[in-house]
C-alpha atoms as a PDB file:
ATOM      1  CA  UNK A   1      98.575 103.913 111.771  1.00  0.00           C
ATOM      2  CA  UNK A   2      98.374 107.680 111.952  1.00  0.00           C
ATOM      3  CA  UNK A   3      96.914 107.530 108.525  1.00  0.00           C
ATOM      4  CA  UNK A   4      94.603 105.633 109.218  1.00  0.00           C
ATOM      5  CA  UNK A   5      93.466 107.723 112.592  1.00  0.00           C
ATOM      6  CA  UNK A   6      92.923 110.305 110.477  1.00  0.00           C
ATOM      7  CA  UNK A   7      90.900 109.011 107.469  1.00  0.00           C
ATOM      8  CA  UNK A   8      88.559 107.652 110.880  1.00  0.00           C
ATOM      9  CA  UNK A   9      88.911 111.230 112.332  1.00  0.00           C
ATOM     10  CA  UNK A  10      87.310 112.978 108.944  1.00  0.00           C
ATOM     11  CA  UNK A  11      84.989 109.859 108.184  1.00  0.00           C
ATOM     12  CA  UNK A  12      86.546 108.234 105.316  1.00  0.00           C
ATOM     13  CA  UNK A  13      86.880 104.569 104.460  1.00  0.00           C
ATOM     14  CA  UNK A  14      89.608 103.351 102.615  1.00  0.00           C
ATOM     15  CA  UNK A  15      93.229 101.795 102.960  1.00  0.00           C
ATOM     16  CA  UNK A  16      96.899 103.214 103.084  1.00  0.00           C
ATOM     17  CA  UNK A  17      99.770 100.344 102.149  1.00  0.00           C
ATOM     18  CA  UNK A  18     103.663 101.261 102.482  1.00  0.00           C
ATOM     19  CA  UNK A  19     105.550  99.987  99.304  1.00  0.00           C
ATOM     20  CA  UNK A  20     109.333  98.628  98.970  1.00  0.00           C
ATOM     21  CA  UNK A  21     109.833 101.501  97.448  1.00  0.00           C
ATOM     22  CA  UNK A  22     109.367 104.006 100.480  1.00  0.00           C
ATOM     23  CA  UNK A  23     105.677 105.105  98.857  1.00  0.00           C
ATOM     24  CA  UNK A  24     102.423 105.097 100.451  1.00  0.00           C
ATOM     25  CA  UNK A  25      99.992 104.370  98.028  1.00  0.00           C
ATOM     26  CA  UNK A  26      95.836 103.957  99.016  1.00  0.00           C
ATOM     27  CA  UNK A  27      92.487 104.587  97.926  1.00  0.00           C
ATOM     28  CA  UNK A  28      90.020 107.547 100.070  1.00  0.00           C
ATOM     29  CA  UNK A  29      86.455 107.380  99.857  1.00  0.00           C
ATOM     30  CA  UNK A  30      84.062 109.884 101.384  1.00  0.00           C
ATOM     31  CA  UNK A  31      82.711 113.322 100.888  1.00  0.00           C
ATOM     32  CA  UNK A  32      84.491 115.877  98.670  1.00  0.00           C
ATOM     33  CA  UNK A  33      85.255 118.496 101.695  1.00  0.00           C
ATOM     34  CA  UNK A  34      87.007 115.456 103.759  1.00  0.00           C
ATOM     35  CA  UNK A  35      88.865 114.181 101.342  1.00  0.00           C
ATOM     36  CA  UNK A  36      90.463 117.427 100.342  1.00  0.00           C
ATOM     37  CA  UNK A  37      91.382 118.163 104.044  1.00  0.00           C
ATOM     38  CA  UNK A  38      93.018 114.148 103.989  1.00  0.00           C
ATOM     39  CA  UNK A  39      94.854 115.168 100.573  1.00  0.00           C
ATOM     40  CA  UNK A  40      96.510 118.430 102.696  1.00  0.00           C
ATOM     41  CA  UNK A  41      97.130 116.283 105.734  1.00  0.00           C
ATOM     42  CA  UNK A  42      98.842 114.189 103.765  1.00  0.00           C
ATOM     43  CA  UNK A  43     100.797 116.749 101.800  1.00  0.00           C
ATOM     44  CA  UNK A  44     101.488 118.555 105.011  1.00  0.00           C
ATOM     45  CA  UNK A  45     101.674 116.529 108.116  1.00  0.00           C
ATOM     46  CA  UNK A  46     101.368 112.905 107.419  1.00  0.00           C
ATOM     47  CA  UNK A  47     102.802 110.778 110.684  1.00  0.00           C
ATOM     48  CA  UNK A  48     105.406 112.151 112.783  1.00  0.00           C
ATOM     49  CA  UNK A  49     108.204 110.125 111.466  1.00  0.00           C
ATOM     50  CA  UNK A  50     107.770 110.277 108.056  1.00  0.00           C
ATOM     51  CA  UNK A  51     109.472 112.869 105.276  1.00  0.00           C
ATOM     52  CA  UNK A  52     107.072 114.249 102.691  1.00  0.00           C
ATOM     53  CA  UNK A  53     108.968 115.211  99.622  1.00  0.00           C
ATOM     54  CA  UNK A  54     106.068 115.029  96.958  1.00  0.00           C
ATOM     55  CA  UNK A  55     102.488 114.318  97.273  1.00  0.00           C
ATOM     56  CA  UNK A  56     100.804 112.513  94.080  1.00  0.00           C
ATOM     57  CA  UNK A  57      97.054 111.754  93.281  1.00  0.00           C
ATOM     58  CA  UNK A  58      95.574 110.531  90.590  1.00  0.00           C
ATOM     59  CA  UNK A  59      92.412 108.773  89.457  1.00  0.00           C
ATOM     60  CA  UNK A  60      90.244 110.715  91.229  1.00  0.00           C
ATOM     61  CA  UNK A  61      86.333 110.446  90.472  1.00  0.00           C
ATOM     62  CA  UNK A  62      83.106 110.858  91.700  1.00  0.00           C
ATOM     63  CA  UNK A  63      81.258 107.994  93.036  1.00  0.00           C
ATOM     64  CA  UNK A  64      77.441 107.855  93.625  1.00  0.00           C
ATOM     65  CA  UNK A  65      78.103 105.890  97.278  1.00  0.00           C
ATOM     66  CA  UNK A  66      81.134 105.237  99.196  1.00  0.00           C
ATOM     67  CA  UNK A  67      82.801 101.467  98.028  1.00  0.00           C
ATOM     68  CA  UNK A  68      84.828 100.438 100.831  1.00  0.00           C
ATOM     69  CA  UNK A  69      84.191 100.035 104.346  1.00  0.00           C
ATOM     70  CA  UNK A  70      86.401 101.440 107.068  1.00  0.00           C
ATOM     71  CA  UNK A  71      89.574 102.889 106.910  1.00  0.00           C
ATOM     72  CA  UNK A  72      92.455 100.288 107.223  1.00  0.00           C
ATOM     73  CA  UNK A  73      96.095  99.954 106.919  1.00  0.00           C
ATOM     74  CA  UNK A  74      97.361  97.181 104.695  1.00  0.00           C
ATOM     75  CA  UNK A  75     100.569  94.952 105.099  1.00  0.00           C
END
């Protein structure tokens, strides 16, 4: 939920999913600048009851227009 307040916040669409595992993985969308303030949210703050103990992203590209629609959190 508080992930997904801020990808709306900086303008992003995408989708954040909690595994079994006690992971968060998710795909972010959006201009360069606001995802790289999302990356350091989310390797500094992320929501208030969770414990960040390593940050991980990968696949990262550049896309000629944004994919996805909204910003969502997936069950």
């Amino acid at each position: 939920m508080y992930t997904e307040k801020e990808g709306l916040r900086l303008g992003l669409c995408g989708w954040v999913k909690n595994t079994n595992k006690g992971t968060v993985v998710g795909q972010v969308q959006g201009p360069a600048d606001m995802i790289c303030e999302m990356k350091v949210w989310l390797c500094k703050e992320g929501s208030p009851s969770c414990s960040i103990t390593r940050a991980s992203f990968s696949n990262e590209r550049s896309i000629d227009k944004v994919e996805l629609f909204g910003f969502k959190t997936r069950f």
